[in-house]
PDB file of N, CA and C in Angstrom:
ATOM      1  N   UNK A   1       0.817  -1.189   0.000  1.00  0.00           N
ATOM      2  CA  UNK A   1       0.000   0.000   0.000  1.00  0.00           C
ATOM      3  C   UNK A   1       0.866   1.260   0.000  1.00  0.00           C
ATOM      4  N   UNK A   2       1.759   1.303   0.360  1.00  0.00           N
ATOM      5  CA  UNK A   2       2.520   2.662   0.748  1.00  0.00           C
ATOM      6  C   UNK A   2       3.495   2.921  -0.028  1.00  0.00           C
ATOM      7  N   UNK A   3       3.991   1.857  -1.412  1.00  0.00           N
ATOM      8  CA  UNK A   3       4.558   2.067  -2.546  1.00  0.00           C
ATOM      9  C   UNK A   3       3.461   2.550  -3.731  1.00  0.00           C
ATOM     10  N   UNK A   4       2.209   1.949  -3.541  1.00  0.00           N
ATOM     11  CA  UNK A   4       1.320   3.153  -4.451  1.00  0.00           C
ATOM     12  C   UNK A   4       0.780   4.229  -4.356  1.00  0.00           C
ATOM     13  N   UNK A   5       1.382   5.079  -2.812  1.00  0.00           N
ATOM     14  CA  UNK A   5       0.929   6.230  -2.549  1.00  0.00           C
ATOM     15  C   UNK A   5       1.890   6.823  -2.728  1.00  0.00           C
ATOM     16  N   UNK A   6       3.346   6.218  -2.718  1.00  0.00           N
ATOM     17  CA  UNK A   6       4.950   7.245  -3.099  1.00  0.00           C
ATOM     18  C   UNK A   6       4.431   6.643  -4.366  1.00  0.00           C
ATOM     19  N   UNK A   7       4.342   6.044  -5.513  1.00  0.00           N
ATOM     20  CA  UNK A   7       4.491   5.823  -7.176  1.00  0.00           C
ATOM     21  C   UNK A   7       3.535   7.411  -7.085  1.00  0.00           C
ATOM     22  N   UNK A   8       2.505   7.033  -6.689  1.00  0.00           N
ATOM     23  CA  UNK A   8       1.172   7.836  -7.167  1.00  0.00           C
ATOM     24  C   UNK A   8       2.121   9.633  -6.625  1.00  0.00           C
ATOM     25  N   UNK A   9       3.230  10.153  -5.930  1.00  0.00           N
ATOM     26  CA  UNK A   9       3.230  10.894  -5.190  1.00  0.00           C
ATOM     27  C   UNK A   9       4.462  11.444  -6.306  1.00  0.00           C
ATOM     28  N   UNK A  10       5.077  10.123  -6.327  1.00  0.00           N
ATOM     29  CA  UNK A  10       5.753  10.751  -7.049  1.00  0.00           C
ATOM     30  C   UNK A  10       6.015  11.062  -8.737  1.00  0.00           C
ATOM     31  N   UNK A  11       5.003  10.472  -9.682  1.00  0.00           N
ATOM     32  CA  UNK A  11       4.122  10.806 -10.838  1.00  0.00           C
ATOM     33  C   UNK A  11       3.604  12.187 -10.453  1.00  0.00           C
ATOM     34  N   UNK A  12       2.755  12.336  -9.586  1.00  0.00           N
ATOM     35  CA  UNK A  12       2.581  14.175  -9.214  1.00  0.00           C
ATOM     36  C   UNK A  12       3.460  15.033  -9.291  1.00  0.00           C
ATOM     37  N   UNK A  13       4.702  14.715  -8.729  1.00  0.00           N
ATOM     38  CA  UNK A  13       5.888  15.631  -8.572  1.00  0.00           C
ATOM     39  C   UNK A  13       6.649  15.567  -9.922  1.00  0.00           C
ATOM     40  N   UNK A  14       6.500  14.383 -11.114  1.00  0.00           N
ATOM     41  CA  UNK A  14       7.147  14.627 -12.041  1.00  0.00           C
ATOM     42  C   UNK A  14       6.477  15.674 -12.800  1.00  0.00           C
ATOM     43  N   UNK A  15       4.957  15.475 -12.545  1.00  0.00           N
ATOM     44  CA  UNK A  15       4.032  16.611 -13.673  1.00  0.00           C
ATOM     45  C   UNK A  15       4.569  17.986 -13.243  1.00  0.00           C
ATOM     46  N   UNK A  16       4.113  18.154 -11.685  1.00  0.00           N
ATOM     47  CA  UNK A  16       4.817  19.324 -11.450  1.00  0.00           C
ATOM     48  C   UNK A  16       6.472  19.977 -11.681  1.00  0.00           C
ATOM     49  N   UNK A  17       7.110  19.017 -11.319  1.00  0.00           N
ATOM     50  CA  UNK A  17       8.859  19.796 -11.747  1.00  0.00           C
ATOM     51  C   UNK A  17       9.323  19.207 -12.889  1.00  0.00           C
ATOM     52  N   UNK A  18       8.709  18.236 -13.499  1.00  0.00           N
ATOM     53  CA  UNK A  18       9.527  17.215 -14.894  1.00  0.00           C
ATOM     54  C   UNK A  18      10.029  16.157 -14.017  1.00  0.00           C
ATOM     55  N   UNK A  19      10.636  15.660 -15.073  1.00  0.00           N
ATOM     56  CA  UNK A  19      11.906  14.507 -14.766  1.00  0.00           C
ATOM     57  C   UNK A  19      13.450  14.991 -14.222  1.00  0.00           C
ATOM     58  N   UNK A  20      13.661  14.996 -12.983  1.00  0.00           N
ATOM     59  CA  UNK A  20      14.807  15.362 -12.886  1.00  0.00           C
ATOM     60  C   UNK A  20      16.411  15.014 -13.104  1.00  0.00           C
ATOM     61  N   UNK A  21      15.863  13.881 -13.838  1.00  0.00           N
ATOM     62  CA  UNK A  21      16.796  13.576 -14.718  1.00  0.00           C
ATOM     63  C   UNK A  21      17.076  13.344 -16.156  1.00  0.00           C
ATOM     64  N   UNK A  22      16.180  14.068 -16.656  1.00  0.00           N
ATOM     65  CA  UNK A  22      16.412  14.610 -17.520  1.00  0.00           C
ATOM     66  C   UNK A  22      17.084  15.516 -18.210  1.00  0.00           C
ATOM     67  N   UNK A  23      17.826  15.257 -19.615  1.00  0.00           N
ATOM     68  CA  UNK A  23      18.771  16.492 -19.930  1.00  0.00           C
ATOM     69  C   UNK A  23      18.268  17.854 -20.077  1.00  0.00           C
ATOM     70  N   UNK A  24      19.043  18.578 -19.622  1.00  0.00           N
ATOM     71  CA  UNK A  24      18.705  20.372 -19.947  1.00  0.00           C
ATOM     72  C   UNK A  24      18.526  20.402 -21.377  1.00  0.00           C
ATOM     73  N   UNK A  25      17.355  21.261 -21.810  1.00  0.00           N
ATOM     74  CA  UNK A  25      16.754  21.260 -23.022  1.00  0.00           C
ATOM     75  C   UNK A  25      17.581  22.681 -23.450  1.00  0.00           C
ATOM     76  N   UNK A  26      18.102  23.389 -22.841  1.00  0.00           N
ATOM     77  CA  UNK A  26      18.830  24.076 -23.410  1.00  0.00           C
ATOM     78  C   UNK A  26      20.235  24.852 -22.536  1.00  0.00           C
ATOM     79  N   UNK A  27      21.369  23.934 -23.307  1.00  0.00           N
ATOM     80  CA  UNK A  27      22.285  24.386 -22.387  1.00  0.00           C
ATOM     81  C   UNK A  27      23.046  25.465 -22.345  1.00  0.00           C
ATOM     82  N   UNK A  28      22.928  26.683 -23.504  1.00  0.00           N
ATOM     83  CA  UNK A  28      23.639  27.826 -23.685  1.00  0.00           C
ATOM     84  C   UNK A  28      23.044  29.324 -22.104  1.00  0.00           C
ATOM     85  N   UNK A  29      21.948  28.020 -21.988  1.00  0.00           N
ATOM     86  CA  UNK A  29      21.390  29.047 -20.453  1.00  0.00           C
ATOM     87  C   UNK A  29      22.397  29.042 -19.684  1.00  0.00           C
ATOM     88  N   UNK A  30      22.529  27.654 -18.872  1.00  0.00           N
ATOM     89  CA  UNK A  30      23.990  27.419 -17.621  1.00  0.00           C
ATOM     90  C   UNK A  30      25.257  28.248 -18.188  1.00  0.00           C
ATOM     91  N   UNK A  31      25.534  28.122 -19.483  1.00  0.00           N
ATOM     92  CA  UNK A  31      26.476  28.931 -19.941  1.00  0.00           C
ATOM     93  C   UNK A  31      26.671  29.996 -19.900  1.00  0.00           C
ATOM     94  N   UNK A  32      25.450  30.884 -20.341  1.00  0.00           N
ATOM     95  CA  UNK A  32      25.403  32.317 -20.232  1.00  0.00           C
ATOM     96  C   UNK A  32      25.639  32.831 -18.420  1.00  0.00           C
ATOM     97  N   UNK A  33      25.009  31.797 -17.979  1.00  0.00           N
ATOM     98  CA  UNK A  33      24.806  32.123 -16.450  1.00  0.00           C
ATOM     99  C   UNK A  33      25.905  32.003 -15.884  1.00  0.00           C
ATOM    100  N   UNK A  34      26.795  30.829 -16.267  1.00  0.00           N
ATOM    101  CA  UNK A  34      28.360  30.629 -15.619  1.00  0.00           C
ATOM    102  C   UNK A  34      29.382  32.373 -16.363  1.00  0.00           C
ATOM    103  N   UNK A  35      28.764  32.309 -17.604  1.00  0.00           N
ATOM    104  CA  UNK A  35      29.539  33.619 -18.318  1.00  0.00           C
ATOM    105  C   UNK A  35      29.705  34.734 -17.717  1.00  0.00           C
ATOM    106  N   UNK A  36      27.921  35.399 -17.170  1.00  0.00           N
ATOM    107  CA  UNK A  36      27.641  36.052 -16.818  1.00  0.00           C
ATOM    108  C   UNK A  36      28.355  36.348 -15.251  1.00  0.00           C
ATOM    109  N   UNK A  37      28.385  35.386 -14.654  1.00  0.00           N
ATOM    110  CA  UNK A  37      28.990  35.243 -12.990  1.00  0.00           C
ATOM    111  C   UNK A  37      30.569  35.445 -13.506  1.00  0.00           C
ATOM    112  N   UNK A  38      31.069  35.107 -14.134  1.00  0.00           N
ATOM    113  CA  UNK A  38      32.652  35.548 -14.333  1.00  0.00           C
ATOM    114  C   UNK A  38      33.451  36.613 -14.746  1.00  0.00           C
ATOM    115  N   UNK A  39      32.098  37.374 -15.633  1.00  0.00           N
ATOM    116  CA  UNK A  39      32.301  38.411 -16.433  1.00  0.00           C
ATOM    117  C   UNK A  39      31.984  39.267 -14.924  1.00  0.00           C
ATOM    118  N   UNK A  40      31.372  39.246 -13.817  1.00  0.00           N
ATOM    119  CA  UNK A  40      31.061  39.807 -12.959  1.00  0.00           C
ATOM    120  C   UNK A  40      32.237  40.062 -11.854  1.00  0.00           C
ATOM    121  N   UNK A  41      32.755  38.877 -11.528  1.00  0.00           N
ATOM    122  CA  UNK A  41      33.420  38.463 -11.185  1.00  0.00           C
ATOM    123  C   UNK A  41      35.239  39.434 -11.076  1.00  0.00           C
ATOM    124  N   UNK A  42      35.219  39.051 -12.676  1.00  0.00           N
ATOM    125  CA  UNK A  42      36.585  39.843 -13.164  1.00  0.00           C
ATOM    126  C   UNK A  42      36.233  41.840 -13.152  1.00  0.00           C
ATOM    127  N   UNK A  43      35.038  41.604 -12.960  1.00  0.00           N
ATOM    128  CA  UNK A  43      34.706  43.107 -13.226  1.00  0.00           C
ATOM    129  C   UNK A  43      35.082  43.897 -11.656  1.00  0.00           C
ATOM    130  N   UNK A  44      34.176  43.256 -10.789  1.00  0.00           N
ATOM    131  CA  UNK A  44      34.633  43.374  -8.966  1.00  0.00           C
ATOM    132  C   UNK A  44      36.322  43.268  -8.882  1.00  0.00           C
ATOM    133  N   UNK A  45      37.362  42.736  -9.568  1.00  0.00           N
ATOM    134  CA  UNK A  45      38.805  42.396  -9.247  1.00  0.00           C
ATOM    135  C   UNK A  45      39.221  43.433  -9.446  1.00  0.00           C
ATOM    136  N   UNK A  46      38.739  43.861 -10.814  1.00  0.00           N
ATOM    137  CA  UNK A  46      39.233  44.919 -11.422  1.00  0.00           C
ATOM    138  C   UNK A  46      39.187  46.331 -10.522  1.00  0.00           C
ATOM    139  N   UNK A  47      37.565  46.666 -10.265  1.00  0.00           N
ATOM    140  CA  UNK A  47      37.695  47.882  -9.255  1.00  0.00           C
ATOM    141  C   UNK A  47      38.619  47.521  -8.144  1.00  0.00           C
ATOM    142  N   UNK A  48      38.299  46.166  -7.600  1.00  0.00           N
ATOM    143  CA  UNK A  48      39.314  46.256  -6.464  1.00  0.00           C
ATOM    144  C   UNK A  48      40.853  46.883  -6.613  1.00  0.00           C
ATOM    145  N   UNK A  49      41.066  46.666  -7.454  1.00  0.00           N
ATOM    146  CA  UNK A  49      42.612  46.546  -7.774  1.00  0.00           C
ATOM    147  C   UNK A  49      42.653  47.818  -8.049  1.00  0.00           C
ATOM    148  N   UNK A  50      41.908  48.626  -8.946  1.00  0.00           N
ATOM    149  CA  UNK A  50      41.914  50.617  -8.833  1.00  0.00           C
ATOM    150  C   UNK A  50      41.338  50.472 -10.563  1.00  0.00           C
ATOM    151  N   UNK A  51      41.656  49.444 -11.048  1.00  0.00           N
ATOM    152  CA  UNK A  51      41.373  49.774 -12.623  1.00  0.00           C
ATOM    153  C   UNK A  51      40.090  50.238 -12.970  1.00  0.00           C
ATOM    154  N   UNK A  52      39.647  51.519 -12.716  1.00  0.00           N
ATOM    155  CA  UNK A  52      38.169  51.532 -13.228  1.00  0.00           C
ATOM    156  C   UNK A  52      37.555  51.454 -13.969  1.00  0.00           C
ATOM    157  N   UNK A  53      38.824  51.734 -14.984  1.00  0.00           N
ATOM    158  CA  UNK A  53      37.889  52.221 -16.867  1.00  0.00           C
ATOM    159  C   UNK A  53      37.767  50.236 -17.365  1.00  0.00           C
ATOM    160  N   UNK A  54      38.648  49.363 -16.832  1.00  0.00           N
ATOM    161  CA  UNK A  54      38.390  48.090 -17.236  1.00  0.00           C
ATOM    162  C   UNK A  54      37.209  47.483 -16.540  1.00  0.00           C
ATOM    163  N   UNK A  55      37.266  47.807 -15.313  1.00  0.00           N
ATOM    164  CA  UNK A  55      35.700  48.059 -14.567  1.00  0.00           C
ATOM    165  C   UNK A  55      34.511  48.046 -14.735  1.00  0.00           C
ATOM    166  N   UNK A  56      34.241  49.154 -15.538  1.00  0.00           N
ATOM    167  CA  UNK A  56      33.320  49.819 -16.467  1.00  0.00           C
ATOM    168  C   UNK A  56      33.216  48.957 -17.132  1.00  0.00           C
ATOM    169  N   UNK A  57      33.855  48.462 -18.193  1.00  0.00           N
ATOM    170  CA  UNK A  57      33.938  47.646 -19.622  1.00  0.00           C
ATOM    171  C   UNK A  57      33.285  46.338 -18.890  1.00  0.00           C
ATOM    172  N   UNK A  58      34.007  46.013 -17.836  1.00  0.00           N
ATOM    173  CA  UNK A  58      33.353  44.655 -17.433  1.00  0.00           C
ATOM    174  C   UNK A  58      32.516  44.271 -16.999  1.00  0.00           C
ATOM    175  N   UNK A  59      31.619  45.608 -16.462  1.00  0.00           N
ATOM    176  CA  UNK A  59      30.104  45.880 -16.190  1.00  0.00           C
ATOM    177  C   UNK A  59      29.486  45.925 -17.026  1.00  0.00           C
ATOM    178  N   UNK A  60      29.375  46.825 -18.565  1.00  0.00           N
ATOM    179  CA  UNK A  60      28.722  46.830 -18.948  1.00  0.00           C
ATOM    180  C   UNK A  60      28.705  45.435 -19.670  1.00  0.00           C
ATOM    181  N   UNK A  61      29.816  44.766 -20.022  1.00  0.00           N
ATOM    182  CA  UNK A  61      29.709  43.204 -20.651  1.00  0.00           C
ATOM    183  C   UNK A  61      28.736  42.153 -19.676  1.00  0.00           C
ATOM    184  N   UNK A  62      28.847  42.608 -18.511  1.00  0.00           N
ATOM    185  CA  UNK A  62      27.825  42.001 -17.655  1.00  0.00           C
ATOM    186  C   UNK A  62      26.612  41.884 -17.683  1.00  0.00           C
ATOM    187  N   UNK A  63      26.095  42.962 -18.385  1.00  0.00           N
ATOM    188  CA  UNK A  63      24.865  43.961 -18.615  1.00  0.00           C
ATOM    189  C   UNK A  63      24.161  42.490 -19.769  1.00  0.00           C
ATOM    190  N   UNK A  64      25.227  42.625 -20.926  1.00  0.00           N
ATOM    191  CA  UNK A  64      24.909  42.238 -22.302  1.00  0.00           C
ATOM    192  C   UNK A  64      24.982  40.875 -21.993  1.00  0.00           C
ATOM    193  N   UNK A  65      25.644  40.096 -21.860  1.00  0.00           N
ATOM    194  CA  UNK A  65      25.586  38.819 -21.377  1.00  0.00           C
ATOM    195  C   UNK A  65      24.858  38.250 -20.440  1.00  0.00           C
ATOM    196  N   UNK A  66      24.006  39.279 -19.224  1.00  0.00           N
ATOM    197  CA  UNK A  66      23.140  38.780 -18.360  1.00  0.00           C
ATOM    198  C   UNK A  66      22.073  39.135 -19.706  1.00  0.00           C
ATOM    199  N   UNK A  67      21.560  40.114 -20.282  1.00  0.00           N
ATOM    200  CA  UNK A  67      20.502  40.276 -21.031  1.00  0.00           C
ATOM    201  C   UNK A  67      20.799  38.957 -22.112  1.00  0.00           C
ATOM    202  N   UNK A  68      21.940  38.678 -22.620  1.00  0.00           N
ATOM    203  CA  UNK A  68      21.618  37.230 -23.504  1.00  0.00           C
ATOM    204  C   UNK A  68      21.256  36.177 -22.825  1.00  0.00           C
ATOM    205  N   UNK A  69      20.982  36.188 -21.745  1.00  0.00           N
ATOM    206  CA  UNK A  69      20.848  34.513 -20.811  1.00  0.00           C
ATOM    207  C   UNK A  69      19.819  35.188 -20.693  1.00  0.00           C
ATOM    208  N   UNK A  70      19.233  35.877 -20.289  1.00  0.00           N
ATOM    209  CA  UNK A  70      17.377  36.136 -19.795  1.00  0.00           C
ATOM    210  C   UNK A  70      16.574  36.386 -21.300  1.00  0.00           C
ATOM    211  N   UNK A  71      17.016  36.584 -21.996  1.00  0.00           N
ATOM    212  CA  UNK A  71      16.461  36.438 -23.363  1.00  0.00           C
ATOM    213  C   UNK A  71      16.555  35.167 -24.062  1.00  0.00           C
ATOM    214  N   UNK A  72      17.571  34.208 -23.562  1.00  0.00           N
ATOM    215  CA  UNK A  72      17.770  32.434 -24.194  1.00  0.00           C
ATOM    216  C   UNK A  72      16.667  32.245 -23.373  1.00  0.00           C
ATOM    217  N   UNK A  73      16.570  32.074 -21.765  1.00  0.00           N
ATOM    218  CA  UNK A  73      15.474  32.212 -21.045  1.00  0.00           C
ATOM    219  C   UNK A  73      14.227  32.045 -21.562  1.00  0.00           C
ATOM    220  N   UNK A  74      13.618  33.211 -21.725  1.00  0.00           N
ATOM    221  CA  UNK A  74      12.277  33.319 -22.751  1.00  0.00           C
ATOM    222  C   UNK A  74      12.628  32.907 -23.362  1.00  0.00           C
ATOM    223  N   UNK A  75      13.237  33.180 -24.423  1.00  0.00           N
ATOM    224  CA  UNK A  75      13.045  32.223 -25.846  1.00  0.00           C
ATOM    225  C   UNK A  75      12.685  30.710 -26.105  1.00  0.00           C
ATOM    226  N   UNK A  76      13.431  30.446 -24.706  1.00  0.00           N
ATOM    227  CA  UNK A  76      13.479  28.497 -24.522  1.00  0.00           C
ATOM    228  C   UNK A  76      11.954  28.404 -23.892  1.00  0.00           C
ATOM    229  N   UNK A  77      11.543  29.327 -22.851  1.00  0.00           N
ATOM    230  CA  UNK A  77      10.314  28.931 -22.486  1.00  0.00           C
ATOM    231  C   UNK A  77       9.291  29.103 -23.390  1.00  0.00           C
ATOM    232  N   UNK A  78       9.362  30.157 -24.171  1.00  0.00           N
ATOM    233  CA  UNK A  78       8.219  30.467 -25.536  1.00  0.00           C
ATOM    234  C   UNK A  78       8.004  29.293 -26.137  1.00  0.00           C
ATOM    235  N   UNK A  79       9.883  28.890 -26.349  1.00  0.00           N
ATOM    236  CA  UNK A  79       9.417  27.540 -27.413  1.00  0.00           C
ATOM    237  C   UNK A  79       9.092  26.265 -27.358  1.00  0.00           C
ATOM    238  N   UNK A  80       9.177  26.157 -26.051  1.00  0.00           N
ATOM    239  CA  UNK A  80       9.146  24.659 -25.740  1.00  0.00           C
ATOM    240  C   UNK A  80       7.455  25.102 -24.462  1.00  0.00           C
ATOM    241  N   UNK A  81       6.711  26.469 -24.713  1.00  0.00           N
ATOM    242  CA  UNK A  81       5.392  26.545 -23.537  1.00  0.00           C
ATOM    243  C   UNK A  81       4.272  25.433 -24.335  1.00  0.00           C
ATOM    244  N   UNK A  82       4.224  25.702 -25.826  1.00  0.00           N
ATOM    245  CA  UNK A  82       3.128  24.927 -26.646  1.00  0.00           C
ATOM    246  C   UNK A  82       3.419  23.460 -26.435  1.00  0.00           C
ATOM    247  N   UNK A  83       4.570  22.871 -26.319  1.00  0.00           N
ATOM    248  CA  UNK A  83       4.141  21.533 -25.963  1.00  0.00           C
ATOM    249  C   UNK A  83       4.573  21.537 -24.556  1.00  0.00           C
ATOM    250  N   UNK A  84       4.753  21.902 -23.629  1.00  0.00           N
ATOM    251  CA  UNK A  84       4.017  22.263 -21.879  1.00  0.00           C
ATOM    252  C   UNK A  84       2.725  21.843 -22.480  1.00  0.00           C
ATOM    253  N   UNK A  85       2.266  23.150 -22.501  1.00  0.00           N
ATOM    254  CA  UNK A  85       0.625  22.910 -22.323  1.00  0.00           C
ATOM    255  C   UNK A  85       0.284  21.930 -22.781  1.00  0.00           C
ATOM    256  N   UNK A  86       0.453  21.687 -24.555  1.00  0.00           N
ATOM    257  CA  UNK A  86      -0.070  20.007 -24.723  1.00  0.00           C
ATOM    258  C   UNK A  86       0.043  19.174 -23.890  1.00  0.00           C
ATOM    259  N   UNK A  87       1.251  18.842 -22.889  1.00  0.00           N
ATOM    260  CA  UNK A  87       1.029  17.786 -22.027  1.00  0.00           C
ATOM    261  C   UNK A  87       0.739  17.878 -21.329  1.00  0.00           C
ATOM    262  N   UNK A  88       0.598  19.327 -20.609  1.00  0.00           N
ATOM    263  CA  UNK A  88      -0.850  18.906 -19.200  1.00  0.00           C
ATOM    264  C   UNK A  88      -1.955  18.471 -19.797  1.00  0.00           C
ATOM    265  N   UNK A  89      -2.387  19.080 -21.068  1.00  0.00           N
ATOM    266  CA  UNK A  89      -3.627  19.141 -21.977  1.00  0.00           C
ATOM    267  C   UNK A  89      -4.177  17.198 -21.540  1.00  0.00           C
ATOM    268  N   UNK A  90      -3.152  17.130 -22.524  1.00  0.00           N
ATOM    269  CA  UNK A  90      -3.524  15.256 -22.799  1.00  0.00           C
ATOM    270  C   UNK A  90      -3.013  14.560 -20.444  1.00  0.00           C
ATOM    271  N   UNK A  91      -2.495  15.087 -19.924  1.00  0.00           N
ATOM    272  CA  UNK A  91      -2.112  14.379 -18.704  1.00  0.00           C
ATOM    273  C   UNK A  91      -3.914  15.132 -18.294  1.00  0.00           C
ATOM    274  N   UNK A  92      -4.507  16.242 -18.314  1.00  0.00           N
ATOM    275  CA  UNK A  92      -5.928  16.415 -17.797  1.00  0.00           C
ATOM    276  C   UNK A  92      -7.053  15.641 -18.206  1.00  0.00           C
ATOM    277  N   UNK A  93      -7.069  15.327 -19.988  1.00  0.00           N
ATOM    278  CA  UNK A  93      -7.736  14.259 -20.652  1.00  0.00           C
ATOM    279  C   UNK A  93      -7.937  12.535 -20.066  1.00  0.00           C
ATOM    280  N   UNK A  94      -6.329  12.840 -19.545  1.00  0.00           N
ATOM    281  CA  UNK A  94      -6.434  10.591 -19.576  1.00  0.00           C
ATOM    282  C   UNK A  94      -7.217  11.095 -17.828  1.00  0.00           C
ATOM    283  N   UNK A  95      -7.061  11.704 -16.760  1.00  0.00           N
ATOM    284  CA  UNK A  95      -7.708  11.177 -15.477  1.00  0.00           C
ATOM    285  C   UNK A  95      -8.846  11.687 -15.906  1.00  0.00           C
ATOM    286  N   UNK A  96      -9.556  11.907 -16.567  1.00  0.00           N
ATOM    287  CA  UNK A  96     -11.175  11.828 -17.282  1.00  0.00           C
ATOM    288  C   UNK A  96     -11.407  10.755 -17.209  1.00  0.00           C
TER     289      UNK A  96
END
């Protein structure tokens, strides 16, 4: 009895978060995001150290590279929302 209430519990939790082991459907995100944290990163060394005008440069690259990861972002969720919804669609159909 208490393995078909974890199966049943945990089929719920896949609808809700996916498969968590499943591959990343798009990996230039983690990338941008690791990019973005380094480009940040070297930018903070830089003021530390007195260099400001490289500073600057490495902020605003921060800017552009956080805006390319939140724009892969959307883009990945836009494209992959229509079949989301199809599969709650058809997962709301079959417990009919």
């Amino acid at each position: 009895m208490e393995k078909t209430g974890t199966a049943t519990t945990d089929s719920h939790l896949e609808d809700l978060f996916g498969n968590p082991k499943k591959p990343v459907k798009n990996p230039l995100v983690p990338i941008g995001a690791l990019l973005t944290a380094g480009v940040l990163t070297a930018g903070i060394i830089s003021f530390k150290q007195g260099n400001s005008q490289l500073g600057q440069k490495l902020m605003r690259a921060r800017v552009v590279t956080q805006g390319a990861t939140v724009a892969l972002m959307v883009g990945t969720a836009y494209y992959y929302g229509d079949n989301i919804t199809g599969t709650r669609k058809r997962n709301a159909d079959s417990r009919d």
